[in-house]
C-alpha atoms as a PDB file:
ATOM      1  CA  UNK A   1     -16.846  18.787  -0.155  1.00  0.00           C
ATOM      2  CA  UNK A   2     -20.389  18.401   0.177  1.00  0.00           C
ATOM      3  CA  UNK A   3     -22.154  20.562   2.820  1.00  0.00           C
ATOM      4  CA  UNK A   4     -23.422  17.999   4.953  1.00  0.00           C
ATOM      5  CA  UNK A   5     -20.101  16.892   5.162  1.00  0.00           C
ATOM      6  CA  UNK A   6     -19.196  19.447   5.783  1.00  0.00           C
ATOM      7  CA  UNK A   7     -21.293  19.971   8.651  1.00  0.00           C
ATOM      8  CA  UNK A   8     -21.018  16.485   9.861  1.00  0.00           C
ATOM      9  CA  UNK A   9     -16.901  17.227  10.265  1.00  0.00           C
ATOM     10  CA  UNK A  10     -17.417  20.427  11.818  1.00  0.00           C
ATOM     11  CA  UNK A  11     -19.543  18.983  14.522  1.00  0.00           C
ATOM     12  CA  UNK A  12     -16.730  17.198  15.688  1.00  0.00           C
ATOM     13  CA  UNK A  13     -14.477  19.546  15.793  1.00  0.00           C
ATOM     14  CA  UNK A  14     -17.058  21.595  17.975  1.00  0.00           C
ATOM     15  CA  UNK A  15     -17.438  18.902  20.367  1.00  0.00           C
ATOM     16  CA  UNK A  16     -13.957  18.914  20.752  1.00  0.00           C
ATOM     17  CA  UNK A  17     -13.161  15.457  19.489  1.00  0.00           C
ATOM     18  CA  UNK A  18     -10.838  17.261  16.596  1.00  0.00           C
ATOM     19  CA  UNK A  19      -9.292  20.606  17.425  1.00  0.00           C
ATOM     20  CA  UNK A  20      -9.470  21.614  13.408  1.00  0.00           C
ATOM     21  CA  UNK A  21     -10.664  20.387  10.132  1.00  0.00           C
ATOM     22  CA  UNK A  22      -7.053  19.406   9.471  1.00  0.00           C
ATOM     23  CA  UNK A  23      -6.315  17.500  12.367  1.00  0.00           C
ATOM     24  CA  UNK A  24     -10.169  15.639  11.812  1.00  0.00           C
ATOM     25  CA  UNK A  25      -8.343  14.819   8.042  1.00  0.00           C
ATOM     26  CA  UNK A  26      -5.314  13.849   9.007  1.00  0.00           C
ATOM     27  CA  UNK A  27      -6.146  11.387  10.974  1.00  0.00           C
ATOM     28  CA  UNK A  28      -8.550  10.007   8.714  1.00  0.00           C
ATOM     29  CA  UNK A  29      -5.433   9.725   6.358  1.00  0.00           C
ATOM     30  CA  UNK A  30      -3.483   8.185   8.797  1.00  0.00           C
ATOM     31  CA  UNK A  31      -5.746   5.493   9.692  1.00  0.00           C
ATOM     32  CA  UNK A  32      -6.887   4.456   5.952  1.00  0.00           C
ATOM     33  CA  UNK A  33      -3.212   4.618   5.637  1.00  0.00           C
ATOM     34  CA  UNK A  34      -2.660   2.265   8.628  1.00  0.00           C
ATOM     35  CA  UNK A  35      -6.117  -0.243   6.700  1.00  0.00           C
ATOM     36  CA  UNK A  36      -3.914  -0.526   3.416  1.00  0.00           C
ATOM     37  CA  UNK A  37      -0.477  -1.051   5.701  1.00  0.00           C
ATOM     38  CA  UNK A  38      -3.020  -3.830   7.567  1.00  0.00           C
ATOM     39  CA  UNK A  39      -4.402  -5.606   4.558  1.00  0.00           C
ATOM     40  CA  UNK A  40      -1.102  -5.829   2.501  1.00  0.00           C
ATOM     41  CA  UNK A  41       0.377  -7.384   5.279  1.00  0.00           C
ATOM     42  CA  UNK A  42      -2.082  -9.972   5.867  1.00  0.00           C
ATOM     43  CA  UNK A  43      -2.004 -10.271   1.873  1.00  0.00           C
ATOM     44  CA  UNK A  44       1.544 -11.573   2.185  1.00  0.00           C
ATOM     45  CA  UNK A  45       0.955 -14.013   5.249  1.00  0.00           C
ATOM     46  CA  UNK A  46      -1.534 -15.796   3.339  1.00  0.00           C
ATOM     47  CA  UNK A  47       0.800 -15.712   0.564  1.00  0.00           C
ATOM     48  CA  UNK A  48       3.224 -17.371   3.260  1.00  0.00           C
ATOM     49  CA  UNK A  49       1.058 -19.560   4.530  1.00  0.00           C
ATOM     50  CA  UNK A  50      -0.180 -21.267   1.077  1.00  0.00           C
ATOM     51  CA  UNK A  51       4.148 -21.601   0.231  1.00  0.00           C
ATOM     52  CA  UNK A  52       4.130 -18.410  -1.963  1.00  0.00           C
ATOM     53  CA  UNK A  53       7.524 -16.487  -0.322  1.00  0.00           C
ATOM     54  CA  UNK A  54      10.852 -15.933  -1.611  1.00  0.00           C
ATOM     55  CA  UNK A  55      13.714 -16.901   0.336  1.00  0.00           C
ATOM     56  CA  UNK A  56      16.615 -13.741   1.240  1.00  0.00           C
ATOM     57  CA  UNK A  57      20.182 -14.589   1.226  1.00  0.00           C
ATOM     58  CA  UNK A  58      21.492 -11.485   2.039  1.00  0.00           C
ATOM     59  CA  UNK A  59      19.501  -7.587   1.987  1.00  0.00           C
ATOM     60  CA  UNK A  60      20.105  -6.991  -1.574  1.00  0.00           C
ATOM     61  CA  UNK A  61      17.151  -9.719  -2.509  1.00  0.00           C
ATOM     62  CA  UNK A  62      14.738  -7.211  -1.062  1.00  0.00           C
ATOM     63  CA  UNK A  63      15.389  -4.931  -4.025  1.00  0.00           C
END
């Protein structure tokens, strides 16, 4: 990782907005995980909304 980075993350951890490094990066993974989750969804309501869906009969059309 670059040192300003670095030093940027740190920071925050000092202030006490992140108790560690880790915690500062896994919540950074858990909220571009939670973007992706967000844009896929809206994704497939557009795909909904312009008649693009597939229509379940029973749980085994998910696979």
């Amino acid at each position: 990782m670059p040192a300003s980075l670095k030093k940027e993350v740190d920071s925050y951890v000092k202030e006490g907005q992140y108790s560690s490094v880790s915690e500062f990066f896994r919540d950074i993974l858990r909220t571009w995980k939670r973007n992706n989750l967000l844009s896929e969804l809206r994704a497939s309501q557009n795909d909904f909304e312009k008649g693009k869906y597939k229509v379940l009969k029973s749980f085994k059309d998910l696979r």
